[in-house]
Protein backbone atom coordinates (compact mmCIF):
# COMPACT_ATOMS: atom_id res chain seq x y z
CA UNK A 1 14.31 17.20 12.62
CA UNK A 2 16.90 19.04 10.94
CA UNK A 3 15.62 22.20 8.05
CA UNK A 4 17.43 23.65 5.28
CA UNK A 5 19.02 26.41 7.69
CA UNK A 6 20.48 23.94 10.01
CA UNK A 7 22.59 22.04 6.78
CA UNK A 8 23.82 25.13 5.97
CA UNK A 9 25.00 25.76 9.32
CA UNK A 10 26.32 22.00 9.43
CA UNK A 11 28.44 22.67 6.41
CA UNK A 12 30.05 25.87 7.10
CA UNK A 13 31.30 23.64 10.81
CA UNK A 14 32.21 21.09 8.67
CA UNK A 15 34.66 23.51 6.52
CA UNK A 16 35.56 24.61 10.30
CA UNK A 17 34.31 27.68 10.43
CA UNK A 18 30.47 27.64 11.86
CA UNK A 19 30.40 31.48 11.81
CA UNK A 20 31.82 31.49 7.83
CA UNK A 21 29.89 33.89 5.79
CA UNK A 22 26.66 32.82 3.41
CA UNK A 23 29.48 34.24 0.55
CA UNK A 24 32.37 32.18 1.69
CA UNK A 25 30.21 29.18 1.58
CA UNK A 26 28.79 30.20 -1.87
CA UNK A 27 32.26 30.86 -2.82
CA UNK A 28 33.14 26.99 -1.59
CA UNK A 29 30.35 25.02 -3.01
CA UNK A 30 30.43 27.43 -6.81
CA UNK A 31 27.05 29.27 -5.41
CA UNK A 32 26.43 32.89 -5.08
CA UNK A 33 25.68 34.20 -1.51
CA UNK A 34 22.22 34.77 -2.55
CA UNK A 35 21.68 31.97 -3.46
CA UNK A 36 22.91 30.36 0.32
CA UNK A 37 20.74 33.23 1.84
CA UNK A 38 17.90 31.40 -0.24
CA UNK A 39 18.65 28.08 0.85
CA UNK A 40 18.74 29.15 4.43
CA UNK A 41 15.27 30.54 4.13
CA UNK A 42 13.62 27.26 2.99
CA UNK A 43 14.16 27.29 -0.60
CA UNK A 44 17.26 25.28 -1.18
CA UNK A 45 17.58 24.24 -5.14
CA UNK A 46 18.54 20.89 -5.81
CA UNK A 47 21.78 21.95 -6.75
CA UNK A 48 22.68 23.38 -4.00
CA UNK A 49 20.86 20.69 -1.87
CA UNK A 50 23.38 18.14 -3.96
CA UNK A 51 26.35 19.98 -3.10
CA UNK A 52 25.63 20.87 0.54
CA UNK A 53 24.96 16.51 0.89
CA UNK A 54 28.24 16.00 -0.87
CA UNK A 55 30.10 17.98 1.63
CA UNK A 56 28.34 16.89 4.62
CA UNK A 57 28.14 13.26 3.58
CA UNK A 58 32.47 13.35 3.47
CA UNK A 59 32.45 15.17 6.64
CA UNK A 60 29.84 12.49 8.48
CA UNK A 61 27.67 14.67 9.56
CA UNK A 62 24.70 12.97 7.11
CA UNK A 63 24.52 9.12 6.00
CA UNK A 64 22.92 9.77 2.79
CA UNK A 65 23.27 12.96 0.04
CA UNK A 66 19.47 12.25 -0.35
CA UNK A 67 18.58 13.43 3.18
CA UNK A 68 19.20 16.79 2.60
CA UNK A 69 18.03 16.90 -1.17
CA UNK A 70 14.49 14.97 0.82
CA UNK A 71 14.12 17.88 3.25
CA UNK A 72 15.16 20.66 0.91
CA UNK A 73 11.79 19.24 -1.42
CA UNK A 74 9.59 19.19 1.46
CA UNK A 75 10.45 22.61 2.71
CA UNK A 76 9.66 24.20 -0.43
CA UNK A 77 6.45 21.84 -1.13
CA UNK A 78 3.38 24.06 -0.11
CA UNK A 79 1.00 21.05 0.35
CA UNK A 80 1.10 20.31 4.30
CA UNK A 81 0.67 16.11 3.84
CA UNK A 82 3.36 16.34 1.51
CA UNK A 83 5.90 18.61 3.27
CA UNK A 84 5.25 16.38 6.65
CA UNK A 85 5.44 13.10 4.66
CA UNK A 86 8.45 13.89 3.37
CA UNK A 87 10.12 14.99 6.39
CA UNK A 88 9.06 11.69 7.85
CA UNK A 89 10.05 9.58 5.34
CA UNK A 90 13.94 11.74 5.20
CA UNK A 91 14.17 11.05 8.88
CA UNK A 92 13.37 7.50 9.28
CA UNK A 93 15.99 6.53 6.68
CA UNK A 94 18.97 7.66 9.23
């Protein structure tokens, strides 16, 4: 099952550079590197959880924006059931 950190990493490859700095990527997707550094740590906004699904989704590397937006909520959910139900429920839709 895929986390926050591991779309991040999906969408600097899919821009074609997987070892692209958290600021270039801001730069790309209109974020601040903090804010990437934050997202990569498990507590990706839904902005940022839109835009990263955007990119990916034209790329191919997700089906659905959703997924990511899905995974981003249950990372930063504290409640256990709620975290795993979600990450259930955003990997049986692919």
């Amino acid at each position: 099952m895929k986390n926050c950190a591991q779309y991040v990493a999906a969408a600097k490859a899919a821009l074609g550079d997987p070892r692209m700095s958290d600021r270039a990527l801001g730069e790309h997707l209109d974020y601040a590197q903090q804010t990437i550094s934050q997202a990569k740590a498990g507590k990706m906004s839904d902005g940022v959880a839109l835009a990263l699904g955007a990119l990916l989704k034209k790329h191919g590397f997700v089906d659905h924006v959703g997924e990511v937006i899905v995974v981003a909520h249950g990372e930063r959910d504290a409640d256990q059931r709620v975290r795993k139900s979600l990450m259930e429920y955003a990997w049986r839709k692919r």
